[in-house]
N, C-alpha and C. Protein backbone atom coordinates (compact mmCIF):
# COMPACT_ATOMS: atom_id res chain seq x y z
N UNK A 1 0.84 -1.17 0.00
CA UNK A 1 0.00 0.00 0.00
C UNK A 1 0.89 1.24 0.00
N UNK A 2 0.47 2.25 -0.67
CA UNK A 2 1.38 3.33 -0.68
C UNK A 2 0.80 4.36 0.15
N UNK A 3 1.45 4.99 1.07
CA UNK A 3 1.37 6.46 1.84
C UNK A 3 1.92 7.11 1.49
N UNK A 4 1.47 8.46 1.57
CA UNK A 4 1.71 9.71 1.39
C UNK A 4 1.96 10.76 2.65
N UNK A 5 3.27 11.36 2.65
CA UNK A 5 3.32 12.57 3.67
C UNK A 5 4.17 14.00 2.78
N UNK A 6 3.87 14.83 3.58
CA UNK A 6 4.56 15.92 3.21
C UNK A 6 5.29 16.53 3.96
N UNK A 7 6.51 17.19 3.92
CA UNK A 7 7.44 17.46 4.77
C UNK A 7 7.90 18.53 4.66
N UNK A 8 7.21 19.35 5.65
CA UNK A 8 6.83 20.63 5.73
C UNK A 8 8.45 21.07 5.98
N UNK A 9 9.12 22.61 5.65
CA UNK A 9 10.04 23.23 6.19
C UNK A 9 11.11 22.20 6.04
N UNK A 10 11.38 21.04 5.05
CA UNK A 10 12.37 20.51 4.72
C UNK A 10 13.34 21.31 4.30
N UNK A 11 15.05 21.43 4.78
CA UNK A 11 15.64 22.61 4.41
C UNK A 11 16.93 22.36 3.39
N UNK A 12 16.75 21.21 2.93
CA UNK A 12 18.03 20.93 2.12
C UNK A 12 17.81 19.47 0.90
N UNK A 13 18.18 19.31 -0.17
CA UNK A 13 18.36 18.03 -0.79
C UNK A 13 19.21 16.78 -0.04
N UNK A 14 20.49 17.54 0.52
CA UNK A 14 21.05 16.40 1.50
C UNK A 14 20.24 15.54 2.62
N UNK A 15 19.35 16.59 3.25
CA UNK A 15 18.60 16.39 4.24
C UNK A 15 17.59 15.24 3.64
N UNK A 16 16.65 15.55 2.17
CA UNK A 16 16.03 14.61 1.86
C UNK A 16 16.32 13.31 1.89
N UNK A 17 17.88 13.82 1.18
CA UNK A 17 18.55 11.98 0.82
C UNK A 17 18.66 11.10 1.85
N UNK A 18 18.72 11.98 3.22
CA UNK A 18 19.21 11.45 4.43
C UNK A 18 18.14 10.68 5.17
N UNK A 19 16.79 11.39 4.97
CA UNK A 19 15.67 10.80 5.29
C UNK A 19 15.12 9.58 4.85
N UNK A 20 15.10 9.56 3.39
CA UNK A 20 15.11 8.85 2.14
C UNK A 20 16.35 7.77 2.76
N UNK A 21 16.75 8.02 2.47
CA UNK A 21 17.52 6.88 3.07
C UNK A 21 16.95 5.92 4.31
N UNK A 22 17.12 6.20 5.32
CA UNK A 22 16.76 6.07 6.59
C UNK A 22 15.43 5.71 6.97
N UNK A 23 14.46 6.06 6.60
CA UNK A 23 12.73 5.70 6.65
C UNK A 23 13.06 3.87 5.35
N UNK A 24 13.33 4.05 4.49
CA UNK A 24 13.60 3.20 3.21
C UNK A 24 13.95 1.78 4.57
N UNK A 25 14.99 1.59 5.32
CA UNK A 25 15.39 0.68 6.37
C UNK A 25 13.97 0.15 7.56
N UNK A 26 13.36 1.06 7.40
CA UNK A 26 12.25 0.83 8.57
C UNK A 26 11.70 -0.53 8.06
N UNK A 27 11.58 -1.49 8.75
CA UNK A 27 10.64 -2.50 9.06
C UNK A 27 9.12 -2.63 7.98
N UNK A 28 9.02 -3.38 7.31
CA UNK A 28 8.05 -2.92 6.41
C UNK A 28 7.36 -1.99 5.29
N UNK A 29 8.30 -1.08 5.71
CA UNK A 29 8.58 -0.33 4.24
C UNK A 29 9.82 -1.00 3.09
N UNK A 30 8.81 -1.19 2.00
CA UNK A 30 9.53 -2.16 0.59
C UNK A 30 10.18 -1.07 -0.14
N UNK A 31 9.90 0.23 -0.15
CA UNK A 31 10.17 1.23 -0.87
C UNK A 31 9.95 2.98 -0.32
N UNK A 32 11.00 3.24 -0.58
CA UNK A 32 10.54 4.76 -0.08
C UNK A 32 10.99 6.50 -1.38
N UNK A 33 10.32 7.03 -1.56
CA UNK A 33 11.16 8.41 -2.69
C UNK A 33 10.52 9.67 -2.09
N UNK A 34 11.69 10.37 -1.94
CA UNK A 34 10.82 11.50 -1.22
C UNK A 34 11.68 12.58 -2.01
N UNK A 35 10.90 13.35 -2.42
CA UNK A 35 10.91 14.68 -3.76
C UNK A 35 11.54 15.17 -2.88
N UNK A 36 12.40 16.31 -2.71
CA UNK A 36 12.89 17.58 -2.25
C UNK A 36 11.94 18.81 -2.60
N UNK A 37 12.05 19.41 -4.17
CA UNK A 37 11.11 20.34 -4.69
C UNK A 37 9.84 20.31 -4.07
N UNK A 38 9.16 18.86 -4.28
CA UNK A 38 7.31 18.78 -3.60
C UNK A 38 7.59 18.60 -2.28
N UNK A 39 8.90 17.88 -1.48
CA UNK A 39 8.84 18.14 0.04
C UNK A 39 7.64 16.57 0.30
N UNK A 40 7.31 15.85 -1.00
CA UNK A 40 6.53 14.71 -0.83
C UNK A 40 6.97 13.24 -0.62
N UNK A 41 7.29 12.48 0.55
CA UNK A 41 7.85 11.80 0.39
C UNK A 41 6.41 10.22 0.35
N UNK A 42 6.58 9.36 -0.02
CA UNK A 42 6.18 8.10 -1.38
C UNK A 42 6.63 7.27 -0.02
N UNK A 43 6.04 6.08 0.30
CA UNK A 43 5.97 5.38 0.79
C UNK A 43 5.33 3.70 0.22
N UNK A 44 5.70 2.66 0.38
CA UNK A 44 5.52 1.50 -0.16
C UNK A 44 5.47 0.68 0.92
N UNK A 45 4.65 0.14 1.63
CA UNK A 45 4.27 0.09 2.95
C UNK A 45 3.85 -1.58 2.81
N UNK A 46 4.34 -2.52 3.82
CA UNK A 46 4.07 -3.90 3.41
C UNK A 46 2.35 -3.98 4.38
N UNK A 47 1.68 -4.59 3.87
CA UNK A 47 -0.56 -4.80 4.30
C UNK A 47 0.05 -5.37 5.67
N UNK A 48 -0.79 -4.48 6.40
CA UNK A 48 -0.55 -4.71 8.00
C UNK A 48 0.37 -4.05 8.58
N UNK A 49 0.83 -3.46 7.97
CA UNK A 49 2.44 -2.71 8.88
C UNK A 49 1.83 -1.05 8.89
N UNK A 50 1.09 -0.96 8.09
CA UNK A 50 0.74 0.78 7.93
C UNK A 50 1.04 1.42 9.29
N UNK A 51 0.06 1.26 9.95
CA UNK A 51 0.14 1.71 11.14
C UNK A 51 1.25 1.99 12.11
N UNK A 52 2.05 0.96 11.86
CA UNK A 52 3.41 0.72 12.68
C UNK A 52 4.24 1.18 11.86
N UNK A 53 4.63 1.38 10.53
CA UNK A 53 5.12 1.91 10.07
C UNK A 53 4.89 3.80 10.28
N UNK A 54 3.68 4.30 10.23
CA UNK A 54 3.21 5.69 10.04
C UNK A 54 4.05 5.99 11.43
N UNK A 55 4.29 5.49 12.49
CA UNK A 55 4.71 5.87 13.63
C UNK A 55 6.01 5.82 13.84
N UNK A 56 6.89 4.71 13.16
CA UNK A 56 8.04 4.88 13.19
C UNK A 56 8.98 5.81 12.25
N UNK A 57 7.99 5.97 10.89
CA UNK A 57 8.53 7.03 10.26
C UNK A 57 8.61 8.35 10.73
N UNK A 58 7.37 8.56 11.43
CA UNK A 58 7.23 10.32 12.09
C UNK A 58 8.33 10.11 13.07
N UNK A 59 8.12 9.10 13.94
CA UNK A 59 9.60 9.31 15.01
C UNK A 59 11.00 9.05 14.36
N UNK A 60 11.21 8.81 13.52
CA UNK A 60 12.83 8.95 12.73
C UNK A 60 13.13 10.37 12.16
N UNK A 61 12.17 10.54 11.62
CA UNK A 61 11.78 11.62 10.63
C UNK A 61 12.16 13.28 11.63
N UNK A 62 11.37 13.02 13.01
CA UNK A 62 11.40 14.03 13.80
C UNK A 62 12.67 14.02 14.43
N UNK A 63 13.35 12.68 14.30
CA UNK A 63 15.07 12.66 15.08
C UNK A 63 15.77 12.96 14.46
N UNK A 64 15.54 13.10 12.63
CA UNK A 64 16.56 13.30 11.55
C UNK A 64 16.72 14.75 11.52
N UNK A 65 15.06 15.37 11.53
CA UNK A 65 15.22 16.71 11.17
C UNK A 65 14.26 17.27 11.80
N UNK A 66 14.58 17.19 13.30
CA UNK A 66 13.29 18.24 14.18
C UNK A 66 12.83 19.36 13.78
N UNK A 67 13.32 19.94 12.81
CA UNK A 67 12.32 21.20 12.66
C UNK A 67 10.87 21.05 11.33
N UNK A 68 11.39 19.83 10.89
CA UNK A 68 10.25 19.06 10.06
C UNK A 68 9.06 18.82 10.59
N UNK A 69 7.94 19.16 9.89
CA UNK A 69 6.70 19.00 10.22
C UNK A 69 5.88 17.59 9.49
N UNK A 70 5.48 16.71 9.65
CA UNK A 70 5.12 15.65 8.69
C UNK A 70 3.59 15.75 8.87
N UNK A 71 3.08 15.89 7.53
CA UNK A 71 1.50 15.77 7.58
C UNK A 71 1.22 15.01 6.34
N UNK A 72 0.28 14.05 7.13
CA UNK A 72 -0.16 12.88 5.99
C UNK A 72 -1.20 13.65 4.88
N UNK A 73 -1.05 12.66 4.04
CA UNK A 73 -2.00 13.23 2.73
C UNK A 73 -2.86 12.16 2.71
């Protein structure tokens, strides 16, 4: 299943890659691409993990780059 977030006040391309990177390792995510320009990052989420996944991404996400805001689409 694919999710969608947006990542508000993202401040760099490095920063993306870094995220992108790092969420991509989480547990049940098969796939991850997260735009810089749209600030949209793409999620590929294994049936049943959504949930547990949506939570571990916001808490990585908020340790990578606390001033990031993540709001689902």
């Amino acid at each position: 299943m694919k999710k969608t977030y947006i990542l508000e006040d993202l401040c760099c391309p490095n920063c993306a890659a870094k995220v992108e990177k790092e969420v991509a390792k989480l547990e049940g995510v098969n796939g991850a691409k997260l735009t810089f320009l749209t600030q949209k990052l793409v999620l590929d989420v294994a049936d049943g993990m959504e949930e547990a996944v949506e939570k571990a991404a916001i808490a990585l996400i908020t340790k990578l780059e606390p001033d990031v805001t993540v709001v689902a689409k």
